[in-house]
C-alpha atoms as a PDB file:
ATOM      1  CA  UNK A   1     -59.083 -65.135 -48.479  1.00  0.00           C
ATOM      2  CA  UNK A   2     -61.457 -63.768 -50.470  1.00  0.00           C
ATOM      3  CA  UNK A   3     -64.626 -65.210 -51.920  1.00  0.00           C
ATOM      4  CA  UNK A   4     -65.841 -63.528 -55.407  1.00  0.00           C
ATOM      5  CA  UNK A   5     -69.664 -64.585 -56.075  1.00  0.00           C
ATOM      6  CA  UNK A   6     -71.762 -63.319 -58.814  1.00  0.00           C
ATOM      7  CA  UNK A   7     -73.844 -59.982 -57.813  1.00  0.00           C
ATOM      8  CA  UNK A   8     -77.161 -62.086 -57.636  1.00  0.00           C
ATOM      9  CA  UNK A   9     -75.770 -65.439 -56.754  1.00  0.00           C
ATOM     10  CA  UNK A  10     -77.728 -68.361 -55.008  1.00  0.00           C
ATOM     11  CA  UNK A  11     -77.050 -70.468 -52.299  1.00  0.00           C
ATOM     12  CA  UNK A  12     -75.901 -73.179 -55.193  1.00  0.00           C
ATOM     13  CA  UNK A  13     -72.839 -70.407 -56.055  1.00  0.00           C
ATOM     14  CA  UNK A  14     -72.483 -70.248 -52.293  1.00  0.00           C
ATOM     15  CA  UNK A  15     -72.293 -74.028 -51.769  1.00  0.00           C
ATOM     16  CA  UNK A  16     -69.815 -74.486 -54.902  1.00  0.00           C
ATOM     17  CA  UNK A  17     -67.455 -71.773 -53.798  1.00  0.00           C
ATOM     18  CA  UNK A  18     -67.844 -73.351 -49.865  1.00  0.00           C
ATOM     19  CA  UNK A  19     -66.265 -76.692 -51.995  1.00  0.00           C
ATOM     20  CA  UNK A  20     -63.852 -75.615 -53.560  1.00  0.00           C
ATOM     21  CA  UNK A  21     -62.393 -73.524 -50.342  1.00  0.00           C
ATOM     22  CA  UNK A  22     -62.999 -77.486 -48.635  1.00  0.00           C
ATOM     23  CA  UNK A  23     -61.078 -78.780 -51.426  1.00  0.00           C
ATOM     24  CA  UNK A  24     -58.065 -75.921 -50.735  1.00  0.00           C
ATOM     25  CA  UNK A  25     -57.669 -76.321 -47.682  1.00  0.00           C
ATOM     26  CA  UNK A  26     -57.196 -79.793 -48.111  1.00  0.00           C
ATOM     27  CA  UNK A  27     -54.487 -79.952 -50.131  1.00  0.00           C
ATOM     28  CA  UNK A  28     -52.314 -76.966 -49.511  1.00  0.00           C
ATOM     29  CA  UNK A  29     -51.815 -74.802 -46.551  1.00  0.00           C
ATOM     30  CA  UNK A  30     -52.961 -71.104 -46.593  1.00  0.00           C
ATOM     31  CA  UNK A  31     -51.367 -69.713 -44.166  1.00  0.00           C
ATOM     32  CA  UNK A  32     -49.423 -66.461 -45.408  1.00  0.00           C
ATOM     33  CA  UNK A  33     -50.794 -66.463 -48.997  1.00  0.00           C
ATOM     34  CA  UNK A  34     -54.587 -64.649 -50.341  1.00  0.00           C
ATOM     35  CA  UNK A  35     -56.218 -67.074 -51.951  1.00  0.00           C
ATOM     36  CA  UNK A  36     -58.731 -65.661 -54.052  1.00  0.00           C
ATOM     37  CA  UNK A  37     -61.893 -67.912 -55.062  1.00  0.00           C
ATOM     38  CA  UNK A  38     -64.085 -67.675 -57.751  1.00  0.00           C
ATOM     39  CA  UNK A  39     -65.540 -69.267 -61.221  1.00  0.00           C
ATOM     40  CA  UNK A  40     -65.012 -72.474 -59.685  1.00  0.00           C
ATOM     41  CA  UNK A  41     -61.253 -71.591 -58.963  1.00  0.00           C
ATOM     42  CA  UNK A  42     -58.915 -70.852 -56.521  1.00  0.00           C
ATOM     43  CA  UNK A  43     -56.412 -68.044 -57.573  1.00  0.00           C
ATOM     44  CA  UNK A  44     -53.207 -67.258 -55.586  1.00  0.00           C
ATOM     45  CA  UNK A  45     -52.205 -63.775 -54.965  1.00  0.00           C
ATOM     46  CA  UNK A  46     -48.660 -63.275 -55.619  1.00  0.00           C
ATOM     47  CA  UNK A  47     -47.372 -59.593 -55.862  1.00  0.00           C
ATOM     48  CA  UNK A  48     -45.008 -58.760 -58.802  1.00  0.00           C
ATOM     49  CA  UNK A  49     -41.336 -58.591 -57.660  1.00  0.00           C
ATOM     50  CA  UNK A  50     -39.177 -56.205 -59.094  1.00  0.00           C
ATOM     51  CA  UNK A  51     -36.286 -57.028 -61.189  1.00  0.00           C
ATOM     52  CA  UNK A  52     -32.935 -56.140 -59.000  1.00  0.00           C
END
């Protein structure tokens, strides 16, 4: 997981992006996946899969 704030954030940006991990965790299960988190958002890593 990885937690993107703004270069000169403030314990506000901290608290909101705290939140929203709260919120993730809640309703969907991490394990396995790199969640990315920022902008009020949680992004899911997916690698691109080549056509076969």
């Amino acid at each position: 997981m990885i937690i993107r704030l703004p270069s000169r954030y403030t314990f506000a940006d901290w608290q909101q992006a705290i939140e929203i991990l709260k919120q993730g965790l809640e309703s969907a299960e991490v394990t396995g996946k790199l969640w990315i988190i920022q902008s009020g958002s949680i992004q899911e890593y997916r690698p691109i899969e080549p056509d076969l």
